[in-house]
C-alpha atoms as a PDB file:
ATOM      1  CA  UNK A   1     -14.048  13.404 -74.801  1.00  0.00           C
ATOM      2  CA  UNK A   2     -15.863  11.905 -72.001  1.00  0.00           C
ATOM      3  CA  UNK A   3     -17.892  14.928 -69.775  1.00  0.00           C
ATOM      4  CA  UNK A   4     -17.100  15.634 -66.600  1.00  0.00           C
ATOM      5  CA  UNK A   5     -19.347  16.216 -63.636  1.00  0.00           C
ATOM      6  CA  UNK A   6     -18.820  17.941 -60.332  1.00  0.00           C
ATOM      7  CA  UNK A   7     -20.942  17.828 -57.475  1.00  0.00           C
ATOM      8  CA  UNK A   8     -20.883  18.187 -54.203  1.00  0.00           C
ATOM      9  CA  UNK A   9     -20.455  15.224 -51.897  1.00  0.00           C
ATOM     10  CA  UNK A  10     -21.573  16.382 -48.264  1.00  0.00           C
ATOM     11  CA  UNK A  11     -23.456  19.148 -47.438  1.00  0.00           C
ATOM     12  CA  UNK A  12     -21.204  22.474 -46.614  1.00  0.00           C
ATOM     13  CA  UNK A  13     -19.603  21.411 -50.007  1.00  0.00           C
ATOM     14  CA  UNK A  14     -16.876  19.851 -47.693  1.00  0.00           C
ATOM     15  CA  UNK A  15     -15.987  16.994 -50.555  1.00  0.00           C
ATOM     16  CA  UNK A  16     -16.531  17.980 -53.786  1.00  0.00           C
ATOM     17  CA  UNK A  17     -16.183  14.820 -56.770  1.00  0.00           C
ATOM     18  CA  UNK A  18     -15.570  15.366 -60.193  1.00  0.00           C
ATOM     19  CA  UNK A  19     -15.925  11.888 -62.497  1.00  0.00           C
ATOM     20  CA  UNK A  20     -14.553  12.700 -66.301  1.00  0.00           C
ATOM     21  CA  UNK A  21     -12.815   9.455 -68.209  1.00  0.00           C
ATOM     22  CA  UNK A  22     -13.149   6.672 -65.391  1.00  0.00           C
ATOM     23  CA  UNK A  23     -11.534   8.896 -62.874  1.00  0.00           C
ATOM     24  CA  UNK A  24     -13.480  10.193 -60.127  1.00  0.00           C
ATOM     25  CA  UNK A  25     -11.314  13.157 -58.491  1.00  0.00           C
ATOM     26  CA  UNK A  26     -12.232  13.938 -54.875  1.00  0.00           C
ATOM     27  CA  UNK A  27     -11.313  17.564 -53.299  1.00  0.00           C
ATOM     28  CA  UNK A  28     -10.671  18.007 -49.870  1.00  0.00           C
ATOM     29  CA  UNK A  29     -12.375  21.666 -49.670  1.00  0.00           C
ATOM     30  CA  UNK A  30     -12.225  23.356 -46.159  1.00  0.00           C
ATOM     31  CA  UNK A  31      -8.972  25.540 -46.490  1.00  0.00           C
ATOM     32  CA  UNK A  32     -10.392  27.173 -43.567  1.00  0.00           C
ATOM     33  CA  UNK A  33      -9.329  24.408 -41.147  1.00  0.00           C
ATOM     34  CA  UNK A  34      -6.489  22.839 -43.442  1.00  0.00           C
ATOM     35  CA  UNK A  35      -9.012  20.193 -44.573  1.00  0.00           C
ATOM     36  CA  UNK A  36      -9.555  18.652 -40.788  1.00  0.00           C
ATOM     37  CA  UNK A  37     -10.975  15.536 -40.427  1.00  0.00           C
ATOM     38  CA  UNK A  38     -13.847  16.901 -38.846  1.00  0.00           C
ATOM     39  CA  UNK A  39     -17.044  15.019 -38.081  1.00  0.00           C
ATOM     40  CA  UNK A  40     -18.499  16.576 -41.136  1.00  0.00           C
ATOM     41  CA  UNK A  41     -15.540  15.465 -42.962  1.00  0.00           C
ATOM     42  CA  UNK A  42     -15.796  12.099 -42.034  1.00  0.00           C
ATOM     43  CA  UNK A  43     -18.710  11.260 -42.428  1.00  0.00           C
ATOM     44  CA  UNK A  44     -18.580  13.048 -46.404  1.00  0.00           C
ATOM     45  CA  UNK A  45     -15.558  11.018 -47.154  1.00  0.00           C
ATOM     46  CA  UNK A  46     -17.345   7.945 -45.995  1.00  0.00           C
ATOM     47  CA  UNK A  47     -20.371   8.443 -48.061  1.00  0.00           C
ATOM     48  CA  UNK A  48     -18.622   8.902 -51.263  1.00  0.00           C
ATOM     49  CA  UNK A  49     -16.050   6.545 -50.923  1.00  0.00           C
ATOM     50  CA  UNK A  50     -19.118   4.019 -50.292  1.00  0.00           C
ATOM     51  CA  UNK A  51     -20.544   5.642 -53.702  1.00  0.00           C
ATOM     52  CA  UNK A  52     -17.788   5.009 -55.610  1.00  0.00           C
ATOM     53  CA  UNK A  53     -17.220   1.257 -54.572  1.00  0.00           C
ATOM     54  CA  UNK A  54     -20.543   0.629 -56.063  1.00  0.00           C
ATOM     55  CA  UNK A  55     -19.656   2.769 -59.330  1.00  0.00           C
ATOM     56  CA  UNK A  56     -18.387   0.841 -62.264  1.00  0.00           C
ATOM     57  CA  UNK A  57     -17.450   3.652 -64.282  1.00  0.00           C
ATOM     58  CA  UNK A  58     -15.206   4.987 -62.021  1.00  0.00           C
ATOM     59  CA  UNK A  59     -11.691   2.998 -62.377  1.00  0.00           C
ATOM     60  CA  UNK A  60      -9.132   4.864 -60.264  1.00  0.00           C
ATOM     61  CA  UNK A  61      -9.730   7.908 -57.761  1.00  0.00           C
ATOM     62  CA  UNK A  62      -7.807  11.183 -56.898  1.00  0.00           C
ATOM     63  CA  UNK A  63      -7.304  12.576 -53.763  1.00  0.00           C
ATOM     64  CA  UNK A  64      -6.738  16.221 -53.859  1.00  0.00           C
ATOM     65  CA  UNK A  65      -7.085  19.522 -52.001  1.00  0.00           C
ATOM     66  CA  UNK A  66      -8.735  23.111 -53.121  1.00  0.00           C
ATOM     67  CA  UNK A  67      -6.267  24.780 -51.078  1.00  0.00           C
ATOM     68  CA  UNK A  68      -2.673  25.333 -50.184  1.00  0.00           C
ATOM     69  CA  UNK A  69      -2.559  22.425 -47.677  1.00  0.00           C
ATOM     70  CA  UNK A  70      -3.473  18.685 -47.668  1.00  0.00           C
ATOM     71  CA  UNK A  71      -4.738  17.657 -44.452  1.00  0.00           C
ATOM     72  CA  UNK A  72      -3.995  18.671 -40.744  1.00  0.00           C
ATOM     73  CA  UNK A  73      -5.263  15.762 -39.710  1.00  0.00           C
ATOM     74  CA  UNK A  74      -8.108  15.560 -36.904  1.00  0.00           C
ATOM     75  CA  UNK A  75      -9.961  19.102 -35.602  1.00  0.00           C
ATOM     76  CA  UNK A  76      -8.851  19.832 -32.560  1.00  0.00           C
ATOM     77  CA  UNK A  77     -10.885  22.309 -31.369  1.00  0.00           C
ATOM     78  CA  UNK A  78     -13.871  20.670 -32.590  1.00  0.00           C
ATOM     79  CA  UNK A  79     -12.223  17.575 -30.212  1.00  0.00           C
ATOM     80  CA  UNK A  80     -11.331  20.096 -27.473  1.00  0.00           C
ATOM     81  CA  UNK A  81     -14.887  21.322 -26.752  1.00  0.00           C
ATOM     82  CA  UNK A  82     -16.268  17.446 -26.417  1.00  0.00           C
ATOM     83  CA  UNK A  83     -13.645  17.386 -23.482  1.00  0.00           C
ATOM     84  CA  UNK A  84     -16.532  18.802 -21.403  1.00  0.00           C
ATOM     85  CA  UNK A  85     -19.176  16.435 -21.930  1.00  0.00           C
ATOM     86  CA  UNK A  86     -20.709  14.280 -18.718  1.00  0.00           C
ATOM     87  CA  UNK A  87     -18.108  11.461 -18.833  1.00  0.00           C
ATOM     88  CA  UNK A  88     -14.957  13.682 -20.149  1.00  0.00           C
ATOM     89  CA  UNK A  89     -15.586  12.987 -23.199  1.00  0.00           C
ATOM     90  CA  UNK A  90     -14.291   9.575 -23.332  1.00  0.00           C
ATOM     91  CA  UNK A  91     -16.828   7.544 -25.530  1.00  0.00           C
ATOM     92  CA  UNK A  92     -16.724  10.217 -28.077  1.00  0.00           C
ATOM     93  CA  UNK A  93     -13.269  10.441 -28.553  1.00  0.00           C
ATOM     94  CA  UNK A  94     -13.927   6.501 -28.939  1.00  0.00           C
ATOM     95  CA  UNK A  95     -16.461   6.656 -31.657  1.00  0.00           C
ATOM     96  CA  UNK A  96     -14.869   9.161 -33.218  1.00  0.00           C
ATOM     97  CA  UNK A  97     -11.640   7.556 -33.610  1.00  0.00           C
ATOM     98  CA  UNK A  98     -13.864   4.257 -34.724  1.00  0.00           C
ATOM     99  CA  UNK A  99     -15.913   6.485 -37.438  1.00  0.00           C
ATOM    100  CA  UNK A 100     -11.976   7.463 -38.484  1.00  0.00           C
ATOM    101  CA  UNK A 101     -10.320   3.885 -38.898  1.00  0.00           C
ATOM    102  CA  UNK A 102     -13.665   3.168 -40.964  1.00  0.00           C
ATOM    103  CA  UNK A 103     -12.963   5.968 -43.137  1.00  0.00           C
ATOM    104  CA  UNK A 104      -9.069   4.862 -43.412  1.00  0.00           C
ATOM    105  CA  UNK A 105     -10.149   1.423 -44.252  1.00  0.00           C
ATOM    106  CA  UNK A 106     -12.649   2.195 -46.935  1.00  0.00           C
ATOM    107  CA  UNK A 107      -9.874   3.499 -48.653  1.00  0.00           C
ATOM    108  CA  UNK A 108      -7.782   0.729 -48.164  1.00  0.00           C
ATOM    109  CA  UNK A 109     -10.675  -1.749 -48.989  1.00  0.00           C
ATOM    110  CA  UNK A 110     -12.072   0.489 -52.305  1.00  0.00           C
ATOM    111  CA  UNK A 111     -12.130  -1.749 -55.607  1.00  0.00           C
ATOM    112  CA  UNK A 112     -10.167   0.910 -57.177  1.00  0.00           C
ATOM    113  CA  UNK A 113      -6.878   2.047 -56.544  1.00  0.00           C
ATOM    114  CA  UNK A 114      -6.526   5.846 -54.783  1.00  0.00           C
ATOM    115  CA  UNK A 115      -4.038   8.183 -55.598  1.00  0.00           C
ATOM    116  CA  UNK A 116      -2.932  10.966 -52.819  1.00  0.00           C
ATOM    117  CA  UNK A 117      -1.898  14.678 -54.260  1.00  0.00           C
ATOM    118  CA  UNK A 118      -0.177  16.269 -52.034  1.00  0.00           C
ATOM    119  CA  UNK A 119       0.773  19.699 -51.468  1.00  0.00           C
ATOM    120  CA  UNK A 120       1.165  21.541 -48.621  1.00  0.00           C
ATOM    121  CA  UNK A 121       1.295  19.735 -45.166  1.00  0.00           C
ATOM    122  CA  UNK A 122       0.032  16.700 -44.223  1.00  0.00           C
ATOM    123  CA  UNK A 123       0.181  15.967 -40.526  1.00  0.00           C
ATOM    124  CA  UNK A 124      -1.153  13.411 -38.005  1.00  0.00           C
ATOM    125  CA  UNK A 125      -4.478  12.054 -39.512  1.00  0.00           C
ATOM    126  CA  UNK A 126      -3.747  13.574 -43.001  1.00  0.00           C
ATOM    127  CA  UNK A 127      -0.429  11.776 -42.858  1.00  0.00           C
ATOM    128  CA  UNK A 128      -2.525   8.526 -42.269  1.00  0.00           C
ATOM    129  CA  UNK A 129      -4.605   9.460 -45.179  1.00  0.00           C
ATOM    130  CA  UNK A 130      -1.601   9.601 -47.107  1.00  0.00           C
ATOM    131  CA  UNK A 131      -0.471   6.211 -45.867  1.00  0.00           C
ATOM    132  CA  UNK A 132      -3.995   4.642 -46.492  1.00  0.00           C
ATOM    133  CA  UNK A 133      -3.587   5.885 -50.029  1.00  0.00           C
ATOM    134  CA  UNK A 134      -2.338   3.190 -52.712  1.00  0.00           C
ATOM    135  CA  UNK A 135      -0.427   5.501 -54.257  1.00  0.00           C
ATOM    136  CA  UNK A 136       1.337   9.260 -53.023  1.00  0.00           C
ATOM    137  CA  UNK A 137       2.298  11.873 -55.411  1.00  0.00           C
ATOM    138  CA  UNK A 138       3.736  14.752 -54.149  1.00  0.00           C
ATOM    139  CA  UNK A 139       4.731  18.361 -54.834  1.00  0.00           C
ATOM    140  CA  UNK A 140       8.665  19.309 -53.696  1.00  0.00           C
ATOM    141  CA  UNK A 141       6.831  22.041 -51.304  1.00  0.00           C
ATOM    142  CA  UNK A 142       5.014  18.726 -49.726  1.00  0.00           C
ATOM    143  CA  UNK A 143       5.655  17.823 -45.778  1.00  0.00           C
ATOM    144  CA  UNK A 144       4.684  15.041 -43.634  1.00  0.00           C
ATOM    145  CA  UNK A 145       4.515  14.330 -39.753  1.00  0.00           C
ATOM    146  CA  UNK A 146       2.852  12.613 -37.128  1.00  0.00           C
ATOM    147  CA  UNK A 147       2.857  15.398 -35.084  1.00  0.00           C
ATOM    148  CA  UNK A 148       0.491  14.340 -32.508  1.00  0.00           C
ATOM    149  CA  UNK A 149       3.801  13.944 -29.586  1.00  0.00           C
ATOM    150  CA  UNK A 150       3.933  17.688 -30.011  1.00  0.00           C
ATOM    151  CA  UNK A 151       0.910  18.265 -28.131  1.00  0.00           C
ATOM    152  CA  UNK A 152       0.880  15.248 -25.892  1.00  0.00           C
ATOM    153  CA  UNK A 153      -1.401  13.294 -28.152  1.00  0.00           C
ATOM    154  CA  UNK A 154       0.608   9.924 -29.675  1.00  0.00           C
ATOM    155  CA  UNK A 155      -0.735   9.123 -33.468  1.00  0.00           C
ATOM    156  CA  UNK A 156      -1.930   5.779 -32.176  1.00  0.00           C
ATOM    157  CA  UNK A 157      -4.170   5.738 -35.025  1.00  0.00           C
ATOM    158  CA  UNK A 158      -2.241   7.006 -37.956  1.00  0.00           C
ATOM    159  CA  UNK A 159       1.070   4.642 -36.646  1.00  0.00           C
ATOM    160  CA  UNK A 160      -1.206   1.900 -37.875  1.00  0.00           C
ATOM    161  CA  UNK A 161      -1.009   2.695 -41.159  1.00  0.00           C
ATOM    162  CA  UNK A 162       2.362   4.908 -40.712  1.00  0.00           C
ATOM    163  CA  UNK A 163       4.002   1.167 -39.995  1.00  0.00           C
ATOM    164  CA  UNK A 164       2.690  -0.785 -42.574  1.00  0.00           C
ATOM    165  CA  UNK A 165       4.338   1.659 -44.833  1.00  0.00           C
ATOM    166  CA  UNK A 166       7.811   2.589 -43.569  1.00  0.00           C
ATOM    167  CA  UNK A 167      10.207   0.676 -41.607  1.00  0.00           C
ATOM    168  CA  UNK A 168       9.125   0.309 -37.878  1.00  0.00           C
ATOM    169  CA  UNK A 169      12.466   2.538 -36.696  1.00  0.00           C
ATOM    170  CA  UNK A 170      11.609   5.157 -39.426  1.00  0.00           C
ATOM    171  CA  UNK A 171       8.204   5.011 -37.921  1.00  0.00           C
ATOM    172  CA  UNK A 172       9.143   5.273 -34.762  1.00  0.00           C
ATOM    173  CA  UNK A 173      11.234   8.215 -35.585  1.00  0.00           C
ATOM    174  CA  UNK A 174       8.459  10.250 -37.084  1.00  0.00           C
ATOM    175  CA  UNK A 175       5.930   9.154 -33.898  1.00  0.00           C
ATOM    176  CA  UNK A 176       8.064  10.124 -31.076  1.00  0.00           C
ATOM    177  CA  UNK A 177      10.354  13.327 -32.374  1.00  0.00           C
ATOM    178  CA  UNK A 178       6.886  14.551 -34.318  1.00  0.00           C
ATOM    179  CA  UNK A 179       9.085  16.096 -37.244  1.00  0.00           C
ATOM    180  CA  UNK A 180       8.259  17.861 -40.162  1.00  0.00           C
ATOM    181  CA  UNK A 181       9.934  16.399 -43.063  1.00  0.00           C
ATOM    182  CA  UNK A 182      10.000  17.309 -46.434  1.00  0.00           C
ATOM    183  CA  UNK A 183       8.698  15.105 -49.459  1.00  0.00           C
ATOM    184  CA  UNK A 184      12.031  13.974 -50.784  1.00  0.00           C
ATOM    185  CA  UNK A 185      12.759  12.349 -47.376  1.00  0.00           C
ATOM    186  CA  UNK A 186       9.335  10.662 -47.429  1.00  0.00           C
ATOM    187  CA  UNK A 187       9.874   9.251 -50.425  1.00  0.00           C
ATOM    188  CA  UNK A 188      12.975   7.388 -49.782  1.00  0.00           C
ATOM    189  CA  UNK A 189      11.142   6.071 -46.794  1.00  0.00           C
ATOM    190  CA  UNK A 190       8.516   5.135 -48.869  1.00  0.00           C
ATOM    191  CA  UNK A 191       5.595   6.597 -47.875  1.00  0.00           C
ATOM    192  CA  UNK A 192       4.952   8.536 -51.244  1.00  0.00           C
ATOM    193  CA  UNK A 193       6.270   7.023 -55.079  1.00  0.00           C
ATOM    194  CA  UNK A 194       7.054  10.384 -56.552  1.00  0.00           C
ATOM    195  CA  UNK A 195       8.224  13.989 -56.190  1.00  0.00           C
ATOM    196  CA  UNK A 196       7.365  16.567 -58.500  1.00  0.00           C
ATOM    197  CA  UNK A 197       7.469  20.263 -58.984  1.00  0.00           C
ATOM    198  CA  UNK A 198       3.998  22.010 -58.028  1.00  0.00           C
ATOM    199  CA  UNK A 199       2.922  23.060 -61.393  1.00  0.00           C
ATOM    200  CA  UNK A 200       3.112  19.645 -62.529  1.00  0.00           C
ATOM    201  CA  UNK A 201       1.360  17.515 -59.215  1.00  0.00           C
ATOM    202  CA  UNK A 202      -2.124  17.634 -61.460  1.00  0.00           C
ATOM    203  CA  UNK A 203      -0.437  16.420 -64.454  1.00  0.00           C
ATOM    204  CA  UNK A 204       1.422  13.282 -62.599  1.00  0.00           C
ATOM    205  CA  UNK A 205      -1.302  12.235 -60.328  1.00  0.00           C
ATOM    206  CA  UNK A 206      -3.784  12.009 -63.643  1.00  0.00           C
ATOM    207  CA  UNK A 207      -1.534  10.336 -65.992  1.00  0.00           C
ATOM    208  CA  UNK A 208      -0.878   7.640 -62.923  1.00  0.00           C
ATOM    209  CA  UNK A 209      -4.617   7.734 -62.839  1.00  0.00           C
ATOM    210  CA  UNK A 210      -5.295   7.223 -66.877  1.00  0.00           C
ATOM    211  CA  UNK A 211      -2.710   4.596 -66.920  1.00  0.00           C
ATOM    212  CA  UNK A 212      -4.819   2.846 -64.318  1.00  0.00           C
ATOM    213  CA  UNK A 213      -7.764   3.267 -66.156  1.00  0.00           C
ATOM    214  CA  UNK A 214      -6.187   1.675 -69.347  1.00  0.00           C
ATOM    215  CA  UNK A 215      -6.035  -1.818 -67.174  1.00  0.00           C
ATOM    216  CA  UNK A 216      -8.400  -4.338 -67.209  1.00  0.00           C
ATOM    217  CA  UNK A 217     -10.756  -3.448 -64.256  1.00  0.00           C
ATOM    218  CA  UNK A 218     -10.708  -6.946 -63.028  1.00  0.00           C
ATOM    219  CA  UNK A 219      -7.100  -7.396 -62.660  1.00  0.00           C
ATOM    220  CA  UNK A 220      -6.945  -3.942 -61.025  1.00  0.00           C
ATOM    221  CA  UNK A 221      -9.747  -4.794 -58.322  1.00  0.00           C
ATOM    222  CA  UNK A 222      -8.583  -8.246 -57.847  1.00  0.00           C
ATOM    223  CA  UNK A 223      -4.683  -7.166 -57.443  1.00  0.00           C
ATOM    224  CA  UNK A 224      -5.607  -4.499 -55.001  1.00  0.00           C
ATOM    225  CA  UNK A 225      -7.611  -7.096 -52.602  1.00  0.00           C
ATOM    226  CA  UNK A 226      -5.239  -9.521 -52.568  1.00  0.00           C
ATOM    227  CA  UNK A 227      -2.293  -7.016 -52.483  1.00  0.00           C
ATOM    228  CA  UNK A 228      -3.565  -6.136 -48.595  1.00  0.00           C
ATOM    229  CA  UNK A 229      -5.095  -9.644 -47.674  1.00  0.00           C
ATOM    230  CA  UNK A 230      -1.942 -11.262 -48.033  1.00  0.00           C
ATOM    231  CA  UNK A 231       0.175  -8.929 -46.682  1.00  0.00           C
ATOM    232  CA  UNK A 232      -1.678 -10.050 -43.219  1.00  0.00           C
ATOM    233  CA  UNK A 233      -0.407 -13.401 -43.799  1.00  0.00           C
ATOM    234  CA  UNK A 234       2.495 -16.170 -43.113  1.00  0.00           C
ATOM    235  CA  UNK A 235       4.743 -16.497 -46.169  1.00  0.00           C
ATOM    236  CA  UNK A 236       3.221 -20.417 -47.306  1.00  0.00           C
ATOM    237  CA  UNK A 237      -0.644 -18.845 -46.347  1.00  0.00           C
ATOM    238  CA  UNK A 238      -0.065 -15.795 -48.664  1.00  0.00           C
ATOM    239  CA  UNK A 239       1.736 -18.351 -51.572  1.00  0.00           C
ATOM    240  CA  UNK A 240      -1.690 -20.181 -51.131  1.00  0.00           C
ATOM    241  CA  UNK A 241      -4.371 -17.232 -51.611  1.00  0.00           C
ATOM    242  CA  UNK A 242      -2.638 -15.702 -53.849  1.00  0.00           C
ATOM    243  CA  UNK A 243      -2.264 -18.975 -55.661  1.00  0.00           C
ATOM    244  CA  UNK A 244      -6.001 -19.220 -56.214  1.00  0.00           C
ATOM    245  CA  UNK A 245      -6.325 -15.473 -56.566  1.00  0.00           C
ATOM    246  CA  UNK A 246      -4.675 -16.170 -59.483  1.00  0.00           C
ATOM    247  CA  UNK A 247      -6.028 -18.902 -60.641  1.00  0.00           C
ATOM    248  CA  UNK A 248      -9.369 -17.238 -60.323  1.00  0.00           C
ATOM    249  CA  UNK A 249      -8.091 -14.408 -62.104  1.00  0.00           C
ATOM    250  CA  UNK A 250      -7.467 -16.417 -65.024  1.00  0.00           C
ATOM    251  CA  UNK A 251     -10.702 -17.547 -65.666  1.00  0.00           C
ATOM    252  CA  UNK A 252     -11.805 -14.007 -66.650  1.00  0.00           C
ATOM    253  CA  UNK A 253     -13.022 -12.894 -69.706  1.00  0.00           C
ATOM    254  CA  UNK A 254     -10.297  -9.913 -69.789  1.00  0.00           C
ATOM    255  CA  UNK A 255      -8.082 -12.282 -68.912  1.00  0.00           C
ATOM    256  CA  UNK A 256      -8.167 -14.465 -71.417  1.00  0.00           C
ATOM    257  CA  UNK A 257      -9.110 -11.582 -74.235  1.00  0.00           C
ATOM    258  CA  UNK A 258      -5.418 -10.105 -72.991  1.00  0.00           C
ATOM    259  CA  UNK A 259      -3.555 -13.432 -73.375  1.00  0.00           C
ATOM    260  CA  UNK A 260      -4.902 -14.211 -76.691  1.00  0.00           C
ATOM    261  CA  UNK A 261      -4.029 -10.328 -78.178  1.00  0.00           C
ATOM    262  CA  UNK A 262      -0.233 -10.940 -76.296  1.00  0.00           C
ATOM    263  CA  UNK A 263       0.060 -14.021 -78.055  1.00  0.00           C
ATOM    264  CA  UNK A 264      -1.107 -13.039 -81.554  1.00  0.00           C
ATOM    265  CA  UNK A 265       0.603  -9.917 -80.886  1.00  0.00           C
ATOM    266  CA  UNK A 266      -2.292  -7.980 -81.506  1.00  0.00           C
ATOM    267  CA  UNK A 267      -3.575  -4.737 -79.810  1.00  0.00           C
ATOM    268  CA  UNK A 268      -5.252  -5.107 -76.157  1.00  0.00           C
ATOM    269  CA  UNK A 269      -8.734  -5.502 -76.536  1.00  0.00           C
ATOM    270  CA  UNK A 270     -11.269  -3.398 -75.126  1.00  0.00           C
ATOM    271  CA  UNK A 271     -11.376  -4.414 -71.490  1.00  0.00           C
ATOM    272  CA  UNK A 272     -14.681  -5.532 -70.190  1.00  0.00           C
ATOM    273  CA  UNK A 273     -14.356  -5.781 -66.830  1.00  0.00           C
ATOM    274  CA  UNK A 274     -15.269  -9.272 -66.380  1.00  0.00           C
END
């Protein structure tokens, strides 16, 4: 059984990481202020995700929080009092919103696959965490919205990733009526895979994880990159990249170790991760 370490990730003990059998669980852990994106938060979730691209032990990730709630997206009153610097604010709210797309798309861009756990609400920004995700699992007490319409704030930022996961009227439906709406309803519009009873949201979020892990890491980082790249592109450009993605792919020494154990009907081999 393969030991697992926690350890903080920022200081405040904002993010804490736990690595145990190639699975490097993170934990949203400021119940406090549902797990805000502060600028604390950020900037914790951007130095460990940056730690774990350069970790080659670590083969999927978790995405979890230590309390009742996922994410209420970006802190408010933490935004509110920046309202009264010199220039209104302005350039912060800039940078800020910068320093949060570079946190979305280090999740997006990670070598290995992230899975979202979610219980609890997950609203504006924590709803574009969710969508930044590679995979969603979620408990049936789960909801989502992009609530920021409420308050006379659009989610200009999480639509981004809000679109490129649901249908644009389904997105557009969630942006401008800023509804609450349980996990089953997410699901069919396909912003989470699967809906579970709470008492079993650790369970299913690991064994998605550990089947992960039981992949060849190449295929796994490879299929993720071009998964995204070519999602950006024309129909005959994406045929083309993914074309030599492939091709690349099968010059691999796990590629080839796979084919040969298929083909001889033999076990998979030990996966190398070259």
């Amino acid at each position: 059984m393969t030991e697992s370490v926690t350890q903080p990730a920022a200081a405040d003990d904002l993010l804490l990481r736990e690595d145990a059998g190639g699975i490097a669980t993170l934990t949203l852990n400021a119940p406090k202020s549902i797990n805000a994106l502060s600028e604390a938060m950020l900037e914790a979730l951007i130095t460990t995700l940056d730690d774990i691209a350069a970790d080659r032990s670590v083969k999927a990730v978790i995405l979890r929080t230590g309390g009742k709630h996922f994410c209420a997206g970006h802190n408010l009153k933490e935004m509110s009092q920046r309202r009264q610097d010199a220039d209104g604010g302005f350039q912060y709210f800039q940078d800020l919103f910068a320093t949060c797309s570079s946190m979305m798309l280090r999740v997006v861009r990670l070598p290995q696959p992230v899975i979202a756990e979610v219980r609890g609400i997950a609203t504006a920004a924590g709803c574009q965490l969710v969508a930044s995700c590679d995979l969603a699992v979620a408990a049936d007490n789960a909801t989502f919205a992009t609530s920021g319409v409420n308050i006379g704030l659009f989610c200009s930022t999480p639509m981004v990733a809000l679109s490129r996961n649901v249908s644009r009227k389904q997105a557009m439906e969630m942006l401008l009526l800023g509804e609450f709406l349980p996990a089953e309803k997410v699901r069919e519009l396909g912003l989470i895979n699967r809906v579970v009873p709470d008492a079993d949201l650790e369970a299913t979020s690991r064994e998605m994880a550990q089947i992960i892990v039981s992949k060849s890491p190449v295929a796994v980082r490879v299929g993720k990159e071009a998964f995204y790249r070519q999602a950006e592109m024309p129909l005959e450009e994406a045929y083309a990249y993914a074309g030599r993605v492939m091709a690349e792919n099968m010059m691999a020494r796990d590629t080839e170790a796979g084919i040969h154990a298929f083909i001889n009907k033999d076990h998979m081999p030990e996966w190398t991760g070259e």
